[in-house]
N, C-alpha and C. Protein backbone atom coordinates (compact mmCIF):
# COMPACT_ATOMS: atom_id res chain seq x y z
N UNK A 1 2.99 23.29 -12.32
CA UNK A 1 3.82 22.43 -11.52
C UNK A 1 2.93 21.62 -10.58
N UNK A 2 3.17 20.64 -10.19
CA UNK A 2 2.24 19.46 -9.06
C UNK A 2 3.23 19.35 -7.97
N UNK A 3 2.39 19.44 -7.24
CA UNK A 3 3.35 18.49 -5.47
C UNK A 3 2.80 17.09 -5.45
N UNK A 4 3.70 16.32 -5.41
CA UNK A 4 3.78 14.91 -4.53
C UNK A 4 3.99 14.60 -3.16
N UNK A 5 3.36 14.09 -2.81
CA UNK A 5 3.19 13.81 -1.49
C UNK A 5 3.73 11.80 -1.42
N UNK A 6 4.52 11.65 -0.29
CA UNK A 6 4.62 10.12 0.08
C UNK A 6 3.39 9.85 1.24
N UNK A 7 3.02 8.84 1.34
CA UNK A 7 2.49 8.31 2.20
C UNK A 7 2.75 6.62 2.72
N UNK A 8 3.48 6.38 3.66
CA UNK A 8 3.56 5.04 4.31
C UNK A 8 2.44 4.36 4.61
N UNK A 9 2.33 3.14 4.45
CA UNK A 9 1.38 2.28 4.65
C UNK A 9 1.63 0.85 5.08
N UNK A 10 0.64 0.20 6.39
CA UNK A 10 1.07 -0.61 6.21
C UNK A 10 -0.30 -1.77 5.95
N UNK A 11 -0.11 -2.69 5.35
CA UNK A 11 -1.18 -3.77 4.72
C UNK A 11 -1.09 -5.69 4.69
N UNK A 12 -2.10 -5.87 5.10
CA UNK A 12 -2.14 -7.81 4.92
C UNK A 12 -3.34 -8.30 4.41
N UNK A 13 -2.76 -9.27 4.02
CA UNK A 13 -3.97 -10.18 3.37
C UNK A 13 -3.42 -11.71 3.46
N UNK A 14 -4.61 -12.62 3.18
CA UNK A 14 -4.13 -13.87 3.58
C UNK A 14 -3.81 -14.79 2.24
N UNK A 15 -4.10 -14.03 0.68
CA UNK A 15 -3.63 -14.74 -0.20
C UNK A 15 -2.11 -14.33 -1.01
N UNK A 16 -1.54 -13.33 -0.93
CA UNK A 16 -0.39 -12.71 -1.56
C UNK A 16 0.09 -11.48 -1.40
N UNK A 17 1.58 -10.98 -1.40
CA UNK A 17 1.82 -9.86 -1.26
C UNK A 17 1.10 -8.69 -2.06
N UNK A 18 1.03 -9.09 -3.53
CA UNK A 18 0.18 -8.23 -4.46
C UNK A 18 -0.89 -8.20 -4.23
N UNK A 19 -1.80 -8.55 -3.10
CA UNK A 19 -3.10 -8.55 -2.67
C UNK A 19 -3.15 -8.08 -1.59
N UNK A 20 -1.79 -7.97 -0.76
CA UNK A 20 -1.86 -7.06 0.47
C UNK A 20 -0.96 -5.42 -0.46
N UNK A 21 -0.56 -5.49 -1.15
CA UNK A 21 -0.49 -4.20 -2.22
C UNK A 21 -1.66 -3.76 -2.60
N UNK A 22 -2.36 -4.58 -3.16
CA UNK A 22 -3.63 -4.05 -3.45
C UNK A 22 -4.68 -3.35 -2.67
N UNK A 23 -4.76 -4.00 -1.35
CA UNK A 23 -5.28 -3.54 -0.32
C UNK A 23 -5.62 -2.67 0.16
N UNK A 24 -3.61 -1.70 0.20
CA UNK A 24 -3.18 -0.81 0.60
C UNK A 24 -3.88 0.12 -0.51
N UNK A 25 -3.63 -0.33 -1.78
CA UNK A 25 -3.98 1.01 -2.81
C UNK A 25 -5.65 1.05 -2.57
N UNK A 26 -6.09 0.20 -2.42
CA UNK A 26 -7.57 0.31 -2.38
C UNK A 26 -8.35 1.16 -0.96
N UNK A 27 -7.90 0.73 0.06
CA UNK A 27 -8.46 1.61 1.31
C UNK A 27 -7.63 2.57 1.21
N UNK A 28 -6.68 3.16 0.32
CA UNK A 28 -6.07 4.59 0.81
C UNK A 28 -6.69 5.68 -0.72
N UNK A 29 -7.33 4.66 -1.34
CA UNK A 29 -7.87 5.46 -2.54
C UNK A 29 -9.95 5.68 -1.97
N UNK A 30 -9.75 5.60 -0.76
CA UNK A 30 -11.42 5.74 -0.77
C UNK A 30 -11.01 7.11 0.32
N UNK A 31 -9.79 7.94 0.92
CA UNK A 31 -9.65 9.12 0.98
C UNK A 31 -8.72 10.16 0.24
N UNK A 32 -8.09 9.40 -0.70
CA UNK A 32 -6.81 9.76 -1.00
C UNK A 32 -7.15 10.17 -2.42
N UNK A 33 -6.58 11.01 -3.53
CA UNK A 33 -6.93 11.18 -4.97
C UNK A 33 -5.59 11.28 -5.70
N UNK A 34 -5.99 10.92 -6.75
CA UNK A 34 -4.30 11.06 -7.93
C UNK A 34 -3.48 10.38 -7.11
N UNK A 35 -3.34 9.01 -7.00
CA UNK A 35 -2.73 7.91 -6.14
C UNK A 35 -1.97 7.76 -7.61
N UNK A 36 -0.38 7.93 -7.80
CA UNK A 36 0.65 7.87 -8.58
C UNK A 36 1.03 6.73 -8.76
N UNK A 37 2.22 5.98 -7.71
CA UNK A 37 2.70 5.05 -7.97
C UNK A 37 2.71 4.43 -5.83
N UNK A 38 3.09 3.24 -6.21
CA UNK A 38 3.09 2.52 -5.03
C UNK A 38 4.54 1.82 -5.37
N UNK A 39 5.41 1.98 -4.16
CA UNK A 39 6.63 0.97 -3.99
C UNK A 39 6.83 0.28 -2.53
N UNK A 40 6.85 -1.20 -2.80
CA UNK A 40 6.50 -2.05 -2.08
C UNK A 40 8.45 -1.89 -1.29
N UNK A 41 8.07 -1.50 0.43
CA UNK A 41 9.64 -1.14 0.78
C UNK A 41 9.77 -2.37 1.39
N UNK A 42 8.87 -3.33 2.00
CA UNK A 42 9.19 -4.60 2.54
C UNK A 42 8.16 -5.22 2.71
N UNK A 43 8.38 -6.72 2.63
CA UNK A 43 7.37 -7.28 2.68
C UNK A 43 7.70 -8.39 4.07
N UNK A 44 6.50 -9.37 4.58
CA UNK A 44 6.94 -10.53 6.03
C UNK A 44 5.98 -11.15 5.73
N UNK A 45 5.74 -12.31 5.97
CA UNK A 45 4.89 -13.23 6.59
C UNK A 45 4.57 -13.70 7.50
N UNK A 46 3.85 -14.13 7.68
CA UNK A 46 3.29 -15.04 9.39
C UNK A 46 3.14 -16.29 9.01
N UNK A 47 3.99 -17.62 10.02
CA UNK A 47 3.52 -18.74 9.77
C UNK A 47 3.25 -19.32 10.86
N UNK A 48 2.22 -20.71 10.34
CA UNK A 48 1.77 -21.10 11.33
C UNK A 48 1.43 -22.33 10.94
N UNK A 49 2.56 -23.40 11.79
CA UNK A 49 2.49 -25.01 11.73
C UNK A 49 3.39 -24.97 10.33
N UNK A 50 4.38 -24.08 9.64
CA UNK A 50 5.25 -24.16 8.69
C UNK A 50 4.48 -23.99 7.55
N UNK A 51 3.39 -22.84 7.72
CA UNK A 51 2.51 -22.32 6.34
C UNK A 51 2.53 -21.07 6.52
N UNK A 52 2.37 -20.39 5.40
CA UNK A 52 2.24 -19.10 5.48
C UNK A 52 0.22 -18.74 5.51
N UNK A 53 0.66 -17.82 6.79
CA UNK A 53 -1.10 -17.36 7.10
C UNK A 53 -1.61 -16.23 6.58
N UNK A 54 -0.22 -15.37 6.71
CA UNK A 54 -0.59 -13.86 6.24
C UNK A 54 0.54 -13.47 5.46
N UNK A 55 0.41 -12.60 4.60
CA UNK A 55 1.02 -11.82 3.83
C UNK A 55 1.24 -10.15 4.10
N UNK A 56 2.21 -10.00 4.65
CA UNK A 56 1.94 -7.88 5.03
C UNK A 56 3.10 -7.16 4.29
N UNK A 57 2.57 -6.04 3.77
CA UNK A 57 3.98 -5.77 3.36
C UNK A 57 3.43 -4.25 3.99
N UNK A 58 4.86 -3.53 3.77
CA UNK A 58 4.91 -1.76 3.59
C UNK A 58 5.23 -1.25 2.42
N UNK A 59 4.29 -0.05 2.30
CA UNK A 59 4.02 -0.02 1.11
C UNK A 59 3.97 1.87 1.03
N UNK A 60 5.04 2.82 0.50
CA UNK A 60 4.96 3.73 -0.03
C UNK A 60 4.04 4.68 -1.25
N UNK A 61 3.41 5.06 -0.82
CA UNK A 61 2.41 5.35 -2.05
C UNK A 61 2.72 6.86 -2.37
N UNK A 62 2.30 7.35 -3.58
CA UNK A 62 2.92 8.93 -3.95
C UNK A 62 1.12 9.08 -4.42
N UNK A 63 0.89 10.17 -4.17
CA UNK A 63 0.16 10.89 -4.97
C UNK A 63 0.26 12.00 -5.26
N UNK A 64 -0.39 12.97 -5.91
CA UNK A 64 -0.46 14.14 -6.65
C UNK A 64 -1.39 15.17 -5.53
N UNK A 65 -0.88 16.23 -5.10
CA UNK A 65 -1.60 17.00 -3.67
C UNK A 65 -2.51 17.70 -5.13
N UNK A 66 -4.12 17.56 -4.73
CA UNK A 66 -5.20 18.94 -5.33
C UNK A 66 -4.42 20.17 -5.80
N UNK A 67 -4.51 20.71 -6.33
CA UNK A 67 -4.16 22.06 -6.88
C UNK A 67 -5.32 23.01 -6.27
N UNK A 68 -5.01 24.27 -5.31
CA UNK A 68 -6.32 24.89 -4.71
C UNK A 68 -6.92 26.10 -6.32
N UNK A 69 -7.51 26.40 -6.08
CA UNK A 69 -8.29 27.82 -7.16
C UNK A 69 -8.71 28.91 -6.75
């Protein structure tokens, strides 16, 4: 049997939501292991002068907890 674990996150970037997704999976995979699935719970922008500057979303991630021995 495996445990899953959620983990909240939150992430931006200045070219796209799937790049502030990416983000998230990427700096939480340099402590994190067996990173499952990611569900994007909301996303916002920032504008500025009627452009979008930033991209942030929140972002749920599951992984798989180590099994001890």
């Amino acid at each position: 049997m495996s445990v899953v674990k959620v983990l909240e996150l939150m992430a931006n970037s200045t070219k796209s939501w799937e790049d502030a997704t990416q983000q998230a999976i990427t700096e939480a995979s340099k402590s994190l292991h067996n990173i499952r699935s990611a569900y994007v719970q909301d996303m916002s922008a920032t504008v500025v002068n009627n452009k979008i500057t930033e991209y942030r979303v929140t972002v749920k991630l599951s992984f798989e907890i180590d099994k001890g021995k």
